[in-house]
N, C-alpha and C. Protein backbone atom coordinates (compact mmCIF):
# COMPACT_ATOMS: atom_id res chain seq x y z
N UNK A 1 77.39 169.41 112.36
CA UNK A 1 76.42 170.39 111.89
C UNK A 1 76.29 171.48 112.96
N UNK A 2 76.27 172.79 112.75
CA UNK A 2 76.51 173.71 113.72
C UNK A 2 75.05 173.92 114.24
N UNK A 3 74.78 174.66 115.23
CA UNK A 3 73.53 175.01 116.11
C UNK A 3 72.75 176.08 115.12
N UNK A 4 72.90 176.46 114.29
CA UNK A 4 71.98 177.35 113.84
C UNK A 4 71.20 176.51 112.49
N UNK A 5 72.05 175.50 112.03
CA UNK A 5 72.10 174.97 110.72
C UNK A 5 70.91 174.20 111.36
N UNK A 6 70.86 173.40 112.41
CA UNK A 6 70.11 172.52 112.95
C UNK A 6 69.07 173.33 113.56
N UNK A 7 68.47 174.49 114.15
CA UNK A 7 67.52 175.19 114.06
C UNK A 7 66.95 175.12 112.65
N UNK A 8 67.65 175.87 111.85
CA UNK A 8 66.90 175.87 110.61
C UNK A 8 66.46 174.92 109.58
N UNK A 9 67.15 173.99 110.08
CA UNK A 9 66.53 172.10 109.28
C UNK A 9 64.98 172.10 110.20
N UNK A 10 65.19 172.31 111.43
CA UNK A 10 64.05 172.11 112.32
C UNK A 10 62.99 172.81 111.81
N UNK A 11 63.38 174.08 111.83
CA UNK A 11 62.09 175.06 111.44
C UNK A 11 61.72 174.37 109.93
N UNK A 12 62.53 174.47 109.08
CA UNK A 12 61.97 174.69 107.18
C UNK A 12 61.13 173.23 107.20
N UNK A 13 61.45 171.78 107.90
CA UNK A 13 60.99 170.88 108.12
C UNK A 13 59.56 171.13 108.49
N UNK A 14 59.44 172.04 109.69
CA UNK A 14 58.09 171.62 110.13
C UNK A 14 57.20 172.88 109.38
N UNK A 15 57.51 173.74 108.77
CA UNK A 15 57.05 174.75 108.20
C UNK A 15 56.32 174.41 106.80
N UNK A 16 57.42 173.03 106.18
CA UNK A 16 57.20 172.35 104.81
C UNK A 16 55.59 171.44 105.06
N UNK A 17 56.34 170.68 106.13
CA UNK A 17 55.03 169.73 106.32
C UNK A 17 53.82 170.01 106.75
N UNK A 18 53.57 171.46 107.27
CA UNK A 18 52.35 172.37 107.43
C UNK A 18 52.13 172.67 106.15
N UNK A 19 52.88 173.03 105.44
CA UNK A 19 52.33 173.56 104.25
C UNK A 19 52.31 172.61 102.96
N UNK A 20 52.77 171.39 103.54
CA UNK A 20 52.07 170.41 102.12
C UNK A 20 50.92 170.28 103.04
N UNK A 21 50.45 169.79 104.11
CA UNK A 21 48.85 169.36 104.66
C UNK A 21 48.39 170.42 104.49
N UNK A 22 48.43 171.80 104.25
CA UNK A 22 47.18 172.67 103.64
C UNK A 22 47.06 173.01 102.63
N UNK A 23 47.48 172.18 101.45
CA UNK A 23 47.26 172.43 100.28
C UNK A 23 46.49 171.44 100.11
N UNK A 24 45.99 170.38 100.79
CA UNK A 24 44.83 169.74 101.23
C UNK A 24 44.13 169.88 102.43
N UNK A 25 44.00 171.48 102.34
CA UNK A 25 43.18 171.79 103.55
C UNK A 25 41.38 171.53 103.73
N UNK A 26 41.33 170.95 105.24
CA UNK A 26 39.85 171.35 105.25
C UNK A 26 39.60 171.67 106.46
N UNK A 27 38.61 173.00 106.72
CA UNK A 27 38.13 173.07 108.03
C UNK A 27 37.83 172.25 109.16
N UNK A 28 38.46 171.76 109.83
CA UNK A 28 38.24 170.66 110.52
C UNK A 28 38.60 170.76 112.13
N UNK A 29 38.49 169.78 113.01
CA UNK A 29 39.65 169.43 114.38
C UNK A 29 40.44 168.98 113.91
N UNK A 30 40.45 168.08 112.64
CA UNK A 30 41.25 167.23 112.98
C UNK A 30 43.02 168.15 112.52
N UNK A 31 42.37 168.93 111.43
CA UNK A 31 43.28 169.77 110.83
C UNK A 31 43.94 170.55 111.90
N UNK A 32 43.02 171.50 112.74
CA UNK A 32 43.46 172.01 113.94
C UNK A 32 45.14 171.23 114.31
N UNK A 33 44.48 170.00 114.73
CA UNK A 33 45.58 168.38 115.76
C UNK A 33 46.50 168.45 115.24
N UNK A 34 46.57 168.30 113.77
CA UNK A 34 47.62 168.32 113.00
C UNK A 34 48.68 169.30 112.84
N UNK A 35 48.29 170.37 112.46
CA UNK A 35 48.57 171.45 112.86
C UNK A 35 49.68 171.92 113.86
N UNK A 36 48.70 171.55 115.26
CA UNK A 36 49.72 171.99 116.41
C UNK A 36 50.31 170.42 116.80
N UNK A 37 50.27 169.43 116.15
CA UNK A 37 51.52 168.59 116.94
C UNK A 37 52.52 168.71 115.90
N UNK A 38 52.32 169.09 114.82
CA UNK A 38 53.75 169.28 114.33
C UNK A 38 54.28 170.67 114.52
N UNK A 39 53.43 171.95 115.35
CA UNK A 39 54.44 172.75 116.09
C UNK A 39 54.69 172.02 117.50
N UNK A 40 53.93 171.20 118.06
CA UNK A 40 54.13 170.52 119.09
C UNK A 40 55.93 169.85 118.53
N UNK A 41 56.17 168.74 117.86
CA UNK A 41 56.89 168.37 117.09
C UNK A 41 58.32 169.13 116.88
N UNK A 42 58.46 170.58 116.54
CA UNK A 42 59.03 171.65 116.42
C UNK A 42 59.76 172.42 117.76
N UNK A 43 58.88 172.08 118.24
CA UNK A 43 59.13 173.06 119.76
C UNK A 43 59.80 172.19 120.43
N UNK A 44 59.03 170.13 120.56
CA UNK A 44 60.43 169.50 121.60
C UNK A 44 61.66 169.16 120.59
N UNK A 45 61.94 169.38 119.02
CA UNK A 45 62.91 169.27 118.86
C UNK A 45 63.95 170.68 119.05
N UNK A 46 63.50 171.67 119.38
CA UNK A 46 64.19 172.96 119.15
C UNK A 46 64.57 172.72 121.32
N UNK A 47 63.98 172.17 121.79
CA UNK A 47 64.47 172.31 123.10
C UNK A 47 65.32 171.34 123.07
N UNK A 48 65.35 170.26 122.17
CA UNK A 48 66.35 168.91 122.58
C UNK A 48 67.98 169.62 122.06
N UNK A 49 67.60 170.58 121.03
CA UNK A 49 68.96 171.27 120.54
C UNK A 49 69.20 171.96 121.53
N UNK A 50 68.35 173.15 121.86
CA UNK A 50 68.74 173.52 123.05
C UNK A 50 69.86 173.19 124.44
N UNK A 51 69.18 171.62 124.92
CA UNK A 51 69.45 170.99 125.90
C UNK A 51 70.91 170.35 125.79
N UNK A 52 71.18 170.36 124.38
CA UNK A 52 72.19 169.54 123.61
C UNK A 52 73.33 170.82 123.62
N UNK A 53 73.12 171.80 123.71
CA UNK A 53 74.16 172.80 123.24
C UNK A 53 74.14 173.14 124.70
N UNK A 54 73.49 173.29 125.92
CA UNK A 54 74.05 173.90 127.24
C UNK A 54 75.06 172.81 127.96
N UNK A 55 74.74 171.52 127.34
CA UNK A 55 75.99 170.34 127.71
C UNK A 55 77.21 171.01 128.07
């Protein structure tokens, strides 16, 4: 699978699963948490590609 293909599984993945949890949104923290660990989530898999392609 080439390096861009695998960026973009990464991104549409974590972009999807933000946007099924706010179609049961509620003002919350907890929503906040959620939120940023799946850009949390996003960000160490986009560095592990990263780390994987300067090999």
């Amino acid at each position: 699978m080439s390096k861009e293909l695998k960026v973009s599984y990464a991104l549409l993945k974590c972009v999807n699963q933000i946007g099924d949890y706010f179609e049961y949104w509620f003002e919350s923290e907890k929503d906040k948490k959620y939120v940023m660990s799946k850009i949390d989530d996003m960000t160490k898999h986009l560095k592990a590609l990263n780390k994987d392609e300067q090999k």
